[in-house]
N, C-alpha and C. Protein backbone atom coordinates (compact mmCIF):
# COMPACT_ATOMS: atom_id res chain seq x y z
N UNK A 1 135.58 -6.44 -0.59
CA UNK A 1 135.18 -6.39 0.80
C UNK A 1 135.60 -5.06 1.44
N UNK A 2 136.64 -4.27 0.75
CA UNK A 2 137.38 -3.13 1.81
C UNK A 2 136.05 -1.84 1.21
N UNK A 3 136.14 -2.16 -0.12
CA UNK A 3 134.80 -1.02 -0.24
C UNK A 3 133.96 -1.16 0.47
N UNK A 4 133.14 -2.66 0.52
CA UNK A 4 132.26 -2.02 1.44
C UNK A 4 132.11 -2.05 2.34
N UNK A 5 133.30 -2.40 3.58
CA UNK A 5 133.68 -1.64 5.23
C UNK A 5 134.20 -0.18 5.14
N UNK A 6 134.27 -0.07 4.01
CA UNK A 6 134.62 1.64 3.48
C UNK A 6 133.11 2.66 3.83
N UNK A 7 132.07 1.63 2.53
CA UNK A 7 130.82 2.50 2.41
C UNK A 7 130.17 2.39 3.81
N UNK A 8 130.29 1.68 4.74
CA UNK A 8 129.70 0.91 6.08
C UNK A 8 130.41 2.21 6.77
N UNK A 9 131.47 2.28 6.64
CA UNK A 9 132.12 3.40 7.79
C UNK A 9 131.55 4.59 7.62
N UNK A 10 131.48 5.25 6.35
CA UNK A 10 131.00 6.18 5.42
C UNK A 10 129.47 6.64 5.92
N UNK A 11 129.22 5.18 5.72
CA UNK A 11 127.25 6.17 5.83
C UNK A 11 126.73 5.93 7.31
N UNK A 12 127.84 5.45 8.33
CA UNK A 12 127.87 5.32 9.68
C UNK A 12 128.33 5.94 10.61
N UNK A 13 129.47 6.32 10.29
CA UNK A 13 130.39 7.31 10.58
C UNK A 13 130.91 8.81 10.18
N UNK A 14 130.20 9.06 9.44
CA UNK A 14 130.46 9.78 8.60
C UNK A 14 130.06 11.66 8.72
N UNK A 15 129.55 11.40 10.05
CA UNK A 15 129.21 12.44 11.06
C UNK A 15 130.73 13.33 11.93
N UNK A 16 131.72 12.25 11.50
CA UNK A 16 132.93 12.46 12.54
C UNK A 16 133.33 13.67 12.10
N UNK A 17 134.27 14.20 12.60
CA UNK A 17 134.90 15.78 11.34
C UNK A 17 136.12 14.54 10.61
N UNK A 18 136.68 14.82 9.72
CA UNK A 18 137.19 14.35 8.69
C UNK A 18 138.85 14.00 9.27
N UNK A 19 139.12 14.76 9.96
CA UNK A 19 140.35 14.36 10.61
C UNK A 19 140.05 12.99 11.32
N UNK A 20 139.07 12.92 12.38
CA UNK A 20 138.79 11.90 13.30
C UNK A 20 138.61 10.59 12.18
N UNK A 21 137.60 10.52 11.57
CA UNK A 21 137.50 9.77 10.56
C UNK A 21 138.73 9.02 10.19
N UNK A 22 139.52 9.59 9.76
CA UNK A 22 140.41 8.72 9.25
C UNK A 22 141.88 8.50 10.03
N UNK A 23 141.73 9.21 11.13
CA UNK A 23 142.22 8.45 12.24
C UNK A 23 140.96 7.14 12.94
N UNK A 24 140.02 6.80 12.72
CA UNK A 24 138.88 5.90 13.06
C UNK A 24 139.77 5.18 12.05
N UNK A 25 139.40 4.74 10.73
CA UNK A 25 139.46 4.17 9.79
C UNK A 25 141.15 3.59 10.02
N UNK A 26 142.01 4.09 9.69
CA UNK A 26 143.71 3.72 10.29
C UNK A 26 143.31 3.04 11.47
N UNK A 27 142.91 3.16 12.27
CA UNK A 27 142.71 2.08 13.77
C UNK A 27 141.78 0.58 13.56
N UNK A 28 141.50 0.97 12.37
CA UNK A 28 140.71 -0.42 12.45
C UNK A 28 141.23 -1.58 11.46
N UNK A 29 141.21 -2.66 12.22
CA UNK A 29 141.92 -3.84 12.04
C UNK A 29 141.13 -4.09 10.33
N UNK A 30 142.02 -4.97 9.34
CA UNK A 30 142.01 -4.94 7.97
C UNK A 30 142.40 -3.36 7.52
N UNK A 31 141.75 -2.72 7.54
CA UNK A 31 142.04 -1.22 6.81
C UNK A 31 143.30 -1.15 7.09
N UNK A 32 142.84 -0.66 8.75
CA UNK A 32 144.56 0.02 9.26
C UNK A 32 144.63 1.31 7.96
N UNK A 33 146.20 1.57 8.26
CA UNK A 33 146.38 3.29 7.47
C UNK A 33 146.23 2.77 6.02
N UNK A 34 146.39 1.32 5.39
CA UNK A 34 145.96 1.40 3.80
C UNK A 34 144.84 1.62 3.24
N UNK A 35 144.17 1.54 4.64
CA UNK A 35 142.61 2.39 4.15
C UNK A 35 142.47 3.67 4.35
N UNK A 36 143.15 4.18 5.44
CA UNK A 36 142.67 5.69 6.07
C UNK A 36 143.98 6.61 5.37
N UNK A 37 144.53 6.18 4.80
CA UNK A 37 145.50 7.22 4.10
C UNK A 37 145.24 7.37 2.42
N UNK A 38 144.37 6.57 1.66
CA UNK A 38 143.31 6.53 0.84
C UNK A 38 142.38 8.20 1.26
N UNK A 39 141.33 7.48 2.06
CA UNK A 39 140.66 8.51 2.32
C UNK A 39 141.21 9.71 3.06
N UNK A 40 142.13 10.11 3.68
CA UNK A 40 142.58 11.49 3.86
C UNK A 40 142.87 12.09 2.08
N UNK A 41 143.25 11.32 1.56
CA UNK A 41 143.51 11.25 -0.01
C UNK A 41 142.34 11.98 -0.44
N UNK A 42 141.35 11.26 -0.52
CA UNK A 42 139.89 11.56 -1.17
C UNK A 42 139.37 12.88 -0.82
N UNK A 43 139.71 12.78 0.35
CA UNK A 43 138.77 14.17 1.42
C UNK A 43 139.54 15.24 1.11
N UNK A 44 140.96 15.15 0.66
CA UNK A 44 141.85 16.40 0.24
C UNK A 44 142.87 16.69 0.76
N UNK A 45 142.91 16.12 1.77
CA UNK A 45 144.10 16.53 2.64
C UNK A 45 145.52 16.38 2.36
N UNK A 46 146.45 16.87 2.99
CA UNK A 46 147.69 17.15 2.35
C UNK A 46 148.50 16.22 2.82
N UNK A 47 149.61 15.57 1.49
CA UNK A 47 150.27 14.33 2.41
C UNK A 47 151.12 14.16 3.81
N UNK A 48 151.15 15.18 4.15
CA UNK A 48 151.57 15.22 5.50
C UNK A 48 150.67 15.10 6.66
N UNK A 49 149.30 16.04 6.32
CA UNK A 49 148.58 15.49 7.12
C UNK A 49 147.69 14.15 6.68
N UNK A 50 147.49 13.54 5.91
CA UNK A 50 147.02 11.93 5.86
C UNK A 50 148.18 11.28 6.52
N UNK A 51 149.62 11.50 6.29
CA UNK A 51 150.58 10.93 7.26
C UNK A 51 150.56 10.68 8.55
N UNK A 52 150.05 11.87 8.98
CA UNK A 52 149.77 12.25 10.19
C UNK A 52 148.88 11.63 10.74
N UNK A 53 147.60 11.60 10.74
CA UNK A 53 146.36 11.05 10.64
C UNK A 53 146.47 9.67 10.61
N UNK A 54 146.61 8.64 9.61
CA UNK A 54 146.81 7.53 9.16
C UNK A 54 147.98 7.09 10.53
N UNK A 55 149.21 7.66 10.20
CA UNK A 55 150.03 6.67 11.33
C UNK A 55 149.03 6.59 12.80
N UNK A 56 149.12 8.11 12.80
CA UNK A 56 148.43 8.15 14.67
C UNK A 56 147.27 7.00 15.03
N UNK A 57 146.30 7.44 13.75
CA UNK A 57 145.14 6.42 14.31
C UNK A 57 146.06 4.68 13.99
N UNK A 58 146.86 4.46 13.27
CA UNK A 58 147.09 2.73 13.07
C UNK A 58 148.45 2.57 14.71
N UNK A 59 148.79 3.77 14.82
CA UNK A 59 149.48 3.55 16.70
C UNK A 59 148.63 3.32 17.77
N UNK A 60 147.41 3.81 17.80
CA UNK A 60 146.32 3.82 18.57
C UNK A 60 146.09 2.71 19.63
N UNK A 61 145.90 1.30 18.78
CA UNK A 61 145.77 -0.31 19.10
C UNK A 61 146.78 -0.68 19.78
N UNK A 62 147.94 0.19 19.52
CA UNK A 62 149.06 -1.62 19.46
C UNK A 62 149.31 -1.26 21.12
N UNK A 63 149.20 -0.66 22.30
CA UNK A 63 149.89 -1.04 23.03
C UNK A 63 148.38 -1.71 24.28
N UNK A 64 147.41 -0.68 24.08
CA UNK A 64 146.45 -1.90 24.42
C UNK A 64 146.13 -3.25 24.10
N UNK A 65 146.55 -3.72 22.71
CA UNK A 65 146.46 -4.83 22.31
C UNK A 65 147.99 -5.71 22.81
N UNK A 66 148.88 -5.39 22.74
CA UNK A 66 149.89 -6.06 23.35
C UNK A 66 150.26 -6.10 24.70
N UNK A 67 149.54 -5.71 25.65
CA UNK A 67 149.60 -5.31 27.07
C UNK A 67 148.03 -6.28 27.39
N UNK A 68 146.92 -6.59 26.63
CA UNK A 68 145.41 -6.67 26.80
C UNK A 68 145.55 -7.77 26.32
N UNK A 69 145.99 -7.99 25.26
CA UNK A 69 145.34 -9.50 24.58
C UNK A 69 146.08 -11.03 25.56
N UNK A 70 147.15 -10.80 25.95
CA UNK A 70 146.93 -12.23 26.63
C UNK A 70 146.32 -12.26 27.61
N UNK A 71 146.08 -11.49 28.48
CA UNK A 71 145.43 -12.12 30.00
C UNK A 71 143.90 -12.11 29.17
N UNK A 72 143.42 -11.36 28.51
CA UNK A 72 141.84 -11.80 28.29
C UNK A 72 141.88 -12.42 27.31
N UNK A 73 142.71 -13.17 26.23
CA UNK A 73 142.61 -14.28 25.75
C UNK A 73 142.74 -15.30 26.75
N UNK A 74 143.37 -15.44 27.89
CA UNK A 74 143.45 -16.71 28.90
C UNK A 74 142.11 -16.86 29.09
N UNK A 75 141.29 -15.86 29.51
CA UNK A 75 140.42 -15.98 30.25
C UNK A 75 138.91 -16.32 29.61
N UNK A 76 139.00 -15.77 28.21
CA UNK A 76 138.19 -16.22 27.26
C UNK A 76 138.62 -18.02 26.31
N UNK A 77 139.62 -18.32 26.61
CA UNK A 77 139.78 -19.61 25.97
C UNK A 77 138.96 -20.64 26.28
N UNK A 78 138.44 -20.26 28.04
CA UNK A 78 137.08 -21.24 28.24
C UNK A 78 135.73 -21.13 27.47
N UNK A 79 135.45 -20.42 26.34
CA UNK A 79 134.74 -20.74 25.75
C UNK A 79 135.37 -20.96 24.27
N UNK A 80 134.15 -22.22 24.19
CA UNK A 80 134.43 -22.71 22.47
C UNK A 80 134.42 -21.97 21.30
N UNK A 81 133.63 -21.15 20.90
CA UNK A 81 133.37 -19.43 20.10
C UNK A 81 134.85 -19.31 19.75
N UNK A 82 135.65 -18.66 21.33
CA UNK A 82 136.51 -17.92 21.17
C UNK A 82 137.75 -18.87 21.10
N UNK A 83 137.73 -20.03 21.56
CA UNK A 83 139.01 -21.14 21.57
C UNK A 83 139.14 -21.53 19.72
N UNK A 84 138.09 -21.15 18.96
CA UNK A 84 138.11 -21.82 17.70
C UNK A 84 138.53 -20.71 17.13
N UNK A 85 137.89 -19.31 17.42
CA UNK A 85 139.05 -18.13 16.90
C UNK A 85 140.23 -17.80 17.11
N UNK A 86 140.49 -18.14 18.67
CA UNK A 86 142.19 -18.05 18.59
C UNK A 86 142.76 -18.89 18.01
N UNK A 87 142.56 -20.13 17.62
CA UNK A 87 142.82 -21.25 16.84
C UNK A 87 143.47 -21.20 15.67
N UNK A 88 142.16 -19.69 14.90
CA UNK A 88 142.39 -19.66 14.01
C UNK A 88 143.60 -18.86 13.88
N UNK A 89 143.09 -17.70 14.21
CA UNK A 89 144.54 -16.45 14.51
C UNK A 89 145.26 -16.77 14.70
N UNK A 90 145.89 -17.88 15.33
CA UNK A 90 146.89 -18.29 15.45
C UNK A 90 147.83 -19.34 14.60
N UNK A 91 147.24 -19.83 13.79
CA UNK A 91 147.69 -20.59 12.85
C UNK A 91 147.88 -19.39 11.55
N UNK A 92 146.71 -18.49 11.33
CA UNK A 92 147.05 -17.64 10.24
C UNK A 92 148.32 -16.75 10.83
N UNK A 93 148.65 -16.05 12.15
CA UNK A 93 149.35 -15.66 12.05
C UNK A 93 150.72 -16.32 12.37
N UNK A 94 151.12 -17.41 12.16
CA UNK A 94 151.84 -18.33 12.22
C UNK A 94 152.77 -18.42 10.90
N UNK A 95 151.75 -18.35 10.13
CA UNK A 95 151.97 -18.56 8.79
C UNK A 95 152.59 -17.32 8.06
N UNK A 96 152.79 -16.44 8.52
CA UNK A 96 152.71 -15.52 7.94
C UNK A 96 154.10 -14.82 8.76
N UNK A 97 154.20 -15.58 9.46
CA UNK A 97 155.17 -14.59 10.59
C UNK A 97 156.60 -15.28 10.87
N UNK A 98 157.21 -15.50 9.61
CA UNK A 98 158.54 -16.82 9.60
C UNK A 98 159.43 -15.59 9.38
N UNK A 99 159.96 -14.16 9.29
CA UNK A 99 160.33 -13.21 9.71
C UNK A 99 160.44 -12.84 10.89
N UNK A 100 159.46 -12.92 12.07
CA UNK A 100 159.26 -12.43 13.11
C UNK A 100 160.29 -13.56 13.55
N UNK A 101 159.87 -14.76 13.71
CA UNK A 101 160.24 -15.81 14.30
C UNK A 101 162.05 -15.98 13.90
N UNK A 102 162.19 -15.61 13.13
CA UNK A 102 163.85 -15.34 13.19
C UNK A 102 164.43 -14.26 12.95
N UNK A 103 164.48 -13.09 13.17
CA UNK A 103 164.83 -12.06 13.48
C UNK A 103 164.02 -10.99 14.59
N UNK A 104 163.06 -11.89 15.20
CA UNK A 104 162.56 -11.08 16.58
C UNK A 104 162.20 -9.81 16.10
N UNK A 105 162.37 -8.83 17.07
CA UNK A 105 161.65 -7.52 16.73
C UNK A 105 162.18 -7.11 15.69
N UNK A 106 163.18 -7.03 14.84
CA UNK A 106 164.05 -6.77 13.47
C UNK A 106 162.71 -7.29 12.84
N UNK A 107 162.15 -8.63 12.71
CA UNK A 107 160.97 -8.93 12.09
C UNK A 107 159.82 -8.53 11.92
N UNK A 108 160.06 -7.62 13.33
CA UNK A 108 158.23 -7.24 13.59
C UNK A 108 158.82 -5.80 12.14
N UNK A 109 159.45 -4.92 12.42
CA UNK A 109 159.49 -3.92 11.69
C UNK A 109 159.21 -4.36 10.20
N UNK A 110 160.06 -5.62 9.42
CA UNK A 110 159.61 -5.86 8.27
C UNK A 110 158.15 -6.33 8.28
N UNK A 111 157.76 -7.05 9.19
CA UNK A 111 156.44 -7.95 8.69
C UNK A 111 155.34 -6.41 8.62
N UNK A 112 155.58 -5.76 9.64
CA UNK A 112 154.37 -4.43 9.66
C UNK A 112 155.03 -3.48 8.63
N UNK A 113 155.91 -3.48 7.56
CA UNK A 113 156.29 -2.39 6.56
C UNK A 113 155.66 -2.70 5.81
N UNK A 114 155.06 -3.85 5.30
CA UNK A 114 154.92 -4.29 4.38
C UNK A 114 153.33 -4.10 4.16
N UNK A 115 152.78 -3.31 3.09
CA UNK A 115 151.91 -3.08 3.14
C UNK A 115 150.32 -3.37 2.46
N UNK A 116 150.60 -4.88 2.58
CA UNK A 116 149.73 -5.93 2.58
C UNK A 116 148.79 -6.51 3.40
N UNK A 117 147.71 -6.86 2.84
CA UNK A 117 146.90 -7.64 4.25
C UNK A 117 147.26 -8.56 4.53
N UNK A 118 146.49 -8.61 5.70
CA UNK A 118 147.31 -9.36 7.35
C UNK A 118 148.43 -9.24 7.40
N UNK A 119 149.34 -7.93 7.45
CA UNK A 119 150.81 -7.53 7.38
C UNK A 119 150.92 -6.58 7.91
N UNK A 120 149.88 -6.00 9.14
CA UNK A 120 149.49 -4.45 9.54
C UNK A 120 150.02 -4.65 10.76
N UNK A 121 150.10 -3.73 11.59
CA UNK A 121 150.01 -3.51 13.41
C UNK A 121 149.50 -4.64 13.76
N UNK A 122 147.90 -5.04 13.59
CA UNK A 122 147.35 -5.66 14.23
C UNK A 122 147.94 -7.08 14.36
N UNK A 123 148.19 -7.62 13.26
CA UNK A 123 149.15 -9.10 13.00
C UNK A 123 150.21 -9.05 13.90
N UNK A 124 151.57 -7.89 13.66
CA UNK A 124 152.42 -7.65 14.01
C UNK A 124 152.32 -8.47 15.87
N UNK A 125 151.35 -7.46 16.74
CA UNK A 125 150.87 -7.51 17.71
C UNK A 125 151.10 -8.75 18.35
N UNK A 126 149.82 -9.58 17.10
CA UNK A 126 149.49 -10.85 17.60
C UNK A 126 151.21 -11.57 17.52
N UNK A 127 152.40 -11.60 16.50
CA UNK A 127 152.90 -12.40 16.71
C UNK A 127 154.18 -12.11 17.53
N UNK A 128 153.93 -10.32 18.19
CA UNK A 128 155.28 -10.13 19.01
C UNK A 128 154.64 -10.88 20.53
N UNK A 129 153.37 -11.36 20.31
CA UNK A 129 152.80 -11.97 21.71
C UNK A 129 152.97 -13.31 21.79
N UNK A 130 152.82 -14.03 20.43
CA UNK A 130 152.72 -15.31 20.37
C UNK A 130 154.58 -15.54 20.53
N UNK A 131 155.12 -14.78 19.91
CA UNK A 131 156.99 -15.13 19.88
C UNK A 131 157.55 -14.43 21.45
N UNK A 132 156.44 -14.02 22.32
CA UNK A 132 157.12 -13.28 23.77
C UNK A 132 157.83 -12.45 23.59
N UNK A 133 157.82 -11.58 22.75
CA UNK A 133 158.83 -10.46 22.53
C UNK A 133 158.52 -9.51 23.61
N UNK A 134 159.34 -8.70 24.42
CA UNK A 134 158.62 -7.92 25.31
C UNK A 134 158.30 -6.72 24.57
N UNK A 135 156.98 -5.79 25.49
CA UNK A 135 155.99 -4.94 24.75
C UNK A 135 157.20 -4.01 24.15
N UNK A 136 157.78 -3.20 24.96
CA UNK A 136 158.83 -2.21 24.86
C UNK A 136 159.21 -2.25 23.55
N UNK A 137 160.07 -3.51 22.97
CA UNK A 137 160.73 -3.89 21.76
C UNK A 137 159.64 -3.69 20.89
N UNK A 138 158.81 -4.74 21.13
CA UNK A 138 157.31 -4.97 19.75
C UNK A 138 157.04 -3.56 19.63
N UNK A 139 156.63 -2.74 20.68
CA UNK A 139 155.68 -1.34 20.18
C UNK A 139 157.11 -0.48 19.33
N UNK A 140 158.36 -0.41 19.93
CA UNK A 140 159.04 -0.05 18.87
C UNK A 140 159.19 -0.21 17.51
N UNK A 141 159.27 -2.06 17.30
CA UNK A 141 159.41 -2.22 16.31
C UNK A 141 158.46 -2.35 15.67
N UNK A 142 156.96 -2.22 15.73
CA UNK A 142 156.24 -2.34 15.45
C UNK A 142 155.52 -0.44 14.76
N UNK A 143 155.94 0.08 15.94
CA UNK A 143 155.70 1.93 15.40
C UNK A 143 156.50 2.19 14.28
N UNK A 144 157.81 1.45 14.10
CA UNK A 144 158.54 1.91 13.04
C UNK A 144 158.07 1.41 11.65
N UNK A 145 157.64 0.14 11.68
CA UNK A 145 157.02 -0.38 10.60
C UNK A 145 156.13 0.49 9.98
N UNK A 146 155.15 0.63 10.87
CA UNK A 146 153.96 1.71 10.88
C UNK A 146 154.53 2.81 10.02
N UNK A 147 154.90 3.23 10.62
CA UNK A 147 155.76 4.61 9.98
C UNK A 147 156.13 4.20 8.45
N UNK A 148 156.94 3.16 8.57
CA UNK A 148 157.72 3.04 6.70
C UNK A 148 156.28 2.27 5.99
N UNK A 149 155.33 2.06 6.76
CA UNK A 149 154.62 1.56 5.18
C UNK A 149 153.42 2.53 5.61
N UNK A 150 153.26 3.66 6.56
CA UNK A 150 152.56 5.06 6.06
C UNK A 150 153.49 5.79 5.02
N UNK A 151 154.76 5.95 5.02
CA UNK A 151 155.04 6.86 4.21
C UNK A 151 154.76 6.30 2.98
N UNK A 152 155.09 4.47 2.91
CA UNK A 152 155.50 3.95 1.33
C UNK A 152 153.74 4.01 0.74
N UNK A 153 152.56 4.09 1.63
CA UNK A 153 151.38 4.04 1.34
C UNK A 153 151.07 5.57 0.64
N UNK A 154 151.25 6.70 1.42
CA UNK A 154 151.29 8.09 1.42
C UNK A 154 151.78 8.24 0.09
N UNK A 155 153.14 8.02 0.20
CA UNK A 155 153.98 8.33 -1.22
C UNK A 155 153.39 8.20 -2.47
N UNK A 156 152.99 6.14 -2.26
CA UNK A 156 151.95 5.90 -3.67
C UNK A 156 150.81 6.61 -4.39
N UNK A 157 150.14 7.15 -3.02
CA UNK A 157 148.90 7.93 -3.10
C UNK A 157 148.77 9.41 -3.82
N UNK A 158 150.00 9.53 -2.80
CA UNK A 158 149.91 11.37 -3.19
C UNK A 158 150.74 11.63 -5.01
N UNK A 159 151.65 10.66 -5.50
CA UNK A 159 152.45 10.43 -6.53
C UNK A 159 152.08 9.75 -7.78
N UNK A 160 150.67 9.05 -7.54
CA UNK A 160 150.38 8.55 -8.70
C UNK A 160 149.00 9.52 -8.97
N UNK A 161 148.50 9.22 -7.97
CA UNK A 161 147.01 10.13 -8.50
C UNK A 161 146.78 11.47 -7.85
């Protein structure tokens, strides 16, 4: 599936200059930087700048999304569509977030290091909102995560191939 929201970005996007790109690609929810620090990879760039690139665009989201998502989730829960998606999101990120839930923002940093899907910013987000963590803490602990699983992503990249 990531290839082909890869080739989708690619023959859609693909007009951007190459920096933007993969700051695009790092901002978008699933990819996030384990996709866009790949392709700074591909395109050539040097691991500092895919570092670069990759974190910035996967920082992009999180404080509109943690400042944005509850009042217009309130307001969208009156429809059924969207009451059966938060439903869902919320049970997946439930599941996933038994770190967060006992060590608070200490959690958010591990759950977003980890550089697995549904283990990105975007998750993170959802569960420093669902656990009330205030933004301040979450975007901290949440940028730092960012940071240790761009470098541990970067590292793999630039070190094996």
């Amino acid at each position: 599936m990531k290839d082909a929201i890869k080739q989708f970005i690619f023959d859609h996007f693909g007009f951007l200059p190459p920096e933007l790109l993969v700051i695009f690609i790092s901002a978008l929810p699933i990819l996030e930087l384990r996709g866009g620090i790949p392709v700074a990879h591909q395109m050539g760039f040097s691991y500092w700048e895919a570092l670069l690139y990759g974190i910035g665009g996967n920082l992009l989201p999180i404080i509109p999304i943690l400042l944005l998502f509850q009042p217009i989730s309130k307001w969208m829960l009156r429809f059924s569509f969207y009451k059966r998606f938060y439903d869902w999101l919320y049970q997946r990120t439930m599941k996933k977030s038994d770190k967060v839930e006992k060590f608070g923002a200490i959690g958010l940093i591990l759950f977003t290091a980890i550089p697995l899907p549904t283990t990105g910013a975007y998750s993170a987000c959802l569960a420093a909102i669902l656990f009330f963590i205030p933004w301040r803490y979450a975007f901290t602990a949440i940028a730092t995560g960012v940071v240790i699983a761009g470098v541990g992503v970067a590292s793999f990249m630039y070190s094996i191939f």
